[in-house]
Protein backbone atom coordinates (compact mmCIF):
# COMPACT_ATOMS: atom_id res chain seq x y z
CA UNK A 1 -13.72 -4.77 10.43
CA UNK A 2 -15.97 -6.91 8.32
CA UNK A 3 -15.51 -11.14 8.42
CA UNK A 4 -13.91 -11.90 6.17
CA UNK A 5 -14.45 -14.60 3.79
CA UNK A 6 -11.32 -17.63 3.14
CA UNK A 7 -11.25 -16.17 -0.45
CA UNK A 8 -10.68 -12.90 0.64
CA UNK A 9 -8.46 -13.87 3.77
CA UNK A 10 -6.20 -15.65 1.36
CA UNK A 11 -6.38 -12.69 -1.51
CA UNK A 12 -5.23 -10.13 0.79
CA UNK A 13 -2.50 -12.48 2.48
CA UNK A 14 -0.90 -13.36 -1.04
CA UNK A 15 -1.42 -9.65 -2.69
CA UNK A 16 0.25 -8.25 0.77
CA UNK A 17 3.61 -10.89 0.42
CA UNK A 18 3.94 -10.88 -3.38
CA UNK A 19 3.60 -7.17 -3.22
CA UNK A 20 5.75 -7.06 0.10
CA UNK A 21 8.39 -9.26 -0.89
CA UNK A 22 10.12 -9.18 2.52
CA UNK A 23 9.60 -11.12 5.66
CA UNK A 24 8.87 -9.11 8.29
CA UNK A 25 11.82 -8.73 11.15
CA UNK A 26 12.11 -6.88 14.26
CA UNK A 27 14.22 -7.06 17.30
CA UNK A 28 13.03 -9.02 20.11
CA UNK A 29 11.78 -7.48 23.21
CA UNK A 30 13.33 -9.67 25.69
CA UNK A 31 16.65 -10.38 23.61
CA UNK A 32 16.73 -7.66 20.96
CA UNK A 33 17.94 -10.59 17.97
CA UNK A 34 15.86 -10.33 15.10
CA UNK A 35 12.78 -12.29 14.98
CA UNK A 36 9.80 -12.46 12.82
CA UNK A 37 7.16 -9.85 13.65
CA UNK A 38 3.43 -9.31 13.43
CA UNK A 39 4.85 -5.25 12.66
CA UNK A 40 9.01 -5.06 11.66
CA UNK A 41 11.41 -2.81 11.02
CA UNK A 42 11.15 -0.74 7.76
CA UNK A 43 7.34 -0.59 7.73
CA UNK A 44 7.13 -4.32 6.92
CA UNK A 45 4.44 -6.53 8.04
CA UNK A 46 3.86 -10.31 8.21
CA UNK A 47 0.28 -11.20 5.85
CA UNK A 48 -1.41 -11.30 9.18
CA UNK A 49 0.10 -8.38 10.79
CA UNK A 50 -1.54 -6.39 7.53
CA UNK A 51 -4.62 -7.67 8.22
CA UNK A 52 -4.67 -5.83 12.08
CA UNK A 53 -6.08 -2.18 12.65
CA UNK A 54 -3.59 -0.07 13.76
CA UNK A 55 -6.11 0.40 16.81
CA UNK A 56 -6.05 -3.02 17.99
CA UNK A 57 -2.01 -3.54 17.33
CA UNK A 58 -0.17 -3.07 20.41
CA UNK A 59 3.59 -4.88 20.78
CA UNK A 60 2.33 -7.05 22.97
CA UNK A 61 0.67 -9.14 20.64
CA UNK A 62 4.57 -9.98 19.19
CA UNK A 63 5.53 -14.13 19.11
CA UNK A 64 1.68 -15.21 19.94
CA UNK A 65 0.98 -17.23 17.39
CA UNK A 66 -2.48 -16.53 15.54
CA UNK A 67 -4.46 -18.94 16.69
CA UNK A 68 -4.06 -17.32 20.24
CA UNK A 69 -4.32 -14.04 19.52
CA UNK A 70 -7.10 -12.42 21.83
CA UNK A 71 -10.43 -12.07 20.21
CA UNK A 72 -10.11 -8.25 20.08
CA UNK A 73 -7.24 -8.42 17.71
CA UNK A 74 -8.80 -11.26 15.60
CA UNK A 75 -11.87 -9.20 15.25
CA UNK A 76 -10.01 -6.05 14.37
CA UNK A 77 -8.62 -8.17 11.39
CA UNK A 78 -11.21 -9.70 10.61
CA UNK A 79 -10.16 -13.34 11.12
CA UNK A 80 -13.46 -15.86 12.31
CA UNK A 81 -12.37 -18.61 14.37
CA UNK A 82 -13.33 -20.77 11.63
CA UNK A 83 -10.58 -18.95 9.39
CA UNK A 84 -7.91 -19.19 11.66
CA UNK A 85 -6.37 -22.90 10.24
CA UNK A 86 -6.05 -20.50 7.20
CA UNK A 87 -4.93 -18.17 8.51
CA UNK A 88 -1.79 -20.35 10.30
CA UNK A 89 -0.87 -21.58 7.29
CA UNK A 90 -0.78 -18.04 5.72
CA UNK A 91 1.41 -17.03 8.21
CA UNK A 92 3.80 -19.98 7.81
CA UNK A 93 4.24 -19.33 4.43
CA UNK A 94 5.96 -16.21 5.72
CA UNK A 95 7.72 -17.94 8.94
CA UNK A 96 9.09 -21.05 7.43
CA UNK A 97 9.54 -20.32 3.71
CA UNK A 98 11.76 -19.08 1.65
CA UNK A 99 10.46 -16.01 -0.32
CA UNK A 100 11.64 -18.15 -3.63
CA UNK A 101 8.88 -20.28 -2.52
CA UNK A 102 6.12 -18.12 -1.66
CA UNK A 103 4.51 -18.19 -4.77
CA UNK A 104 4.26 -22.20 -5.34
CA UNK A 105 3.12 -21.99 -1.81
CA UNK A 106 0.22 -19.84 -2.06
CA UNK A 107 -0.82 -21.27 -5.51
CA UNK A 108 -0.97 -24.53 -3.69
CA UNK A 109 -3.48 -23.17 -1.17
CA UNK A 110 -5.29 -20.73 -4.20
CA UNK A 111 -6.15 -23.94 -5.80
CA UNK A 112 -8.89 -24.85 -2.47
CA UNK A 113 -10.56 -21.82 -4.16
CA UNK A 114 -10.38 -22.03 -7.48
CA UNK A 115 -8.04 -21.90 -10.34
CA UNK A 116 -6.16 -18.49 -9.19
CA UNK A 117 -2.31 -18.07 -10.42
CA UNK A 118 -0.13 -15.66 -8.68
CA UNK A 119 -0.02 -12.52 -10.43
């Protein structure tokens, strides 16, 4: 996949959660509780897990954060390494948020490129 821009980074990542409007949850591998996932249960997936090819997804990649993913995967979804502070806080929008407060959230980082309302 192409680079992708910040302005099309963060337009995917909000159109994929508003759309979504479910955090993505899957049991854990070593415990089998629910935890967040890159790729849940039900065919839901975290903004960042969206972004990933299903070629370069493999489970393994579940609970590293972003920023370590290996290049491979980040390439594959098109994140530059310059993107990836953007890309964190994309993700903990889904993480550490309620959904109630997803879209005051991403309006507040929308507004870095230009005057964009959630939909």
């Amino acid at each position: 996949m192409a680079e992708l821009t910040a302005l099309e980074l963060f337009t995917r990542c909000r159109d994929h959660l508003i759309a979504q409007a479910a955090i993505s949850m899957g049991p854990d591998a070593v415990t089998g509780k629910p935890s967040l996932r890159y790729r849940g249960t039900h065919g839901r997936m975290c903004p960042i897990g969206a972004l990933i090819q299903d070629s370069a997804y493999s489970v393994e990649i579940e609970g590293i954060p972003v920023g370590r993913l290996p290049e491979p995967v980040l390439e594959a979804a098109g994140i530059a390494r310059e993107l990836l502070p953007l890309a964190r806080e994309l993700q903990l929008i889904h993480d550490r948020y309620p959904m109630t407060e997803w879209r005051s959230r991403l309006d507040e980082i929308g507004m870095r490129f230009g005057p964009q309302e959630v939909a």
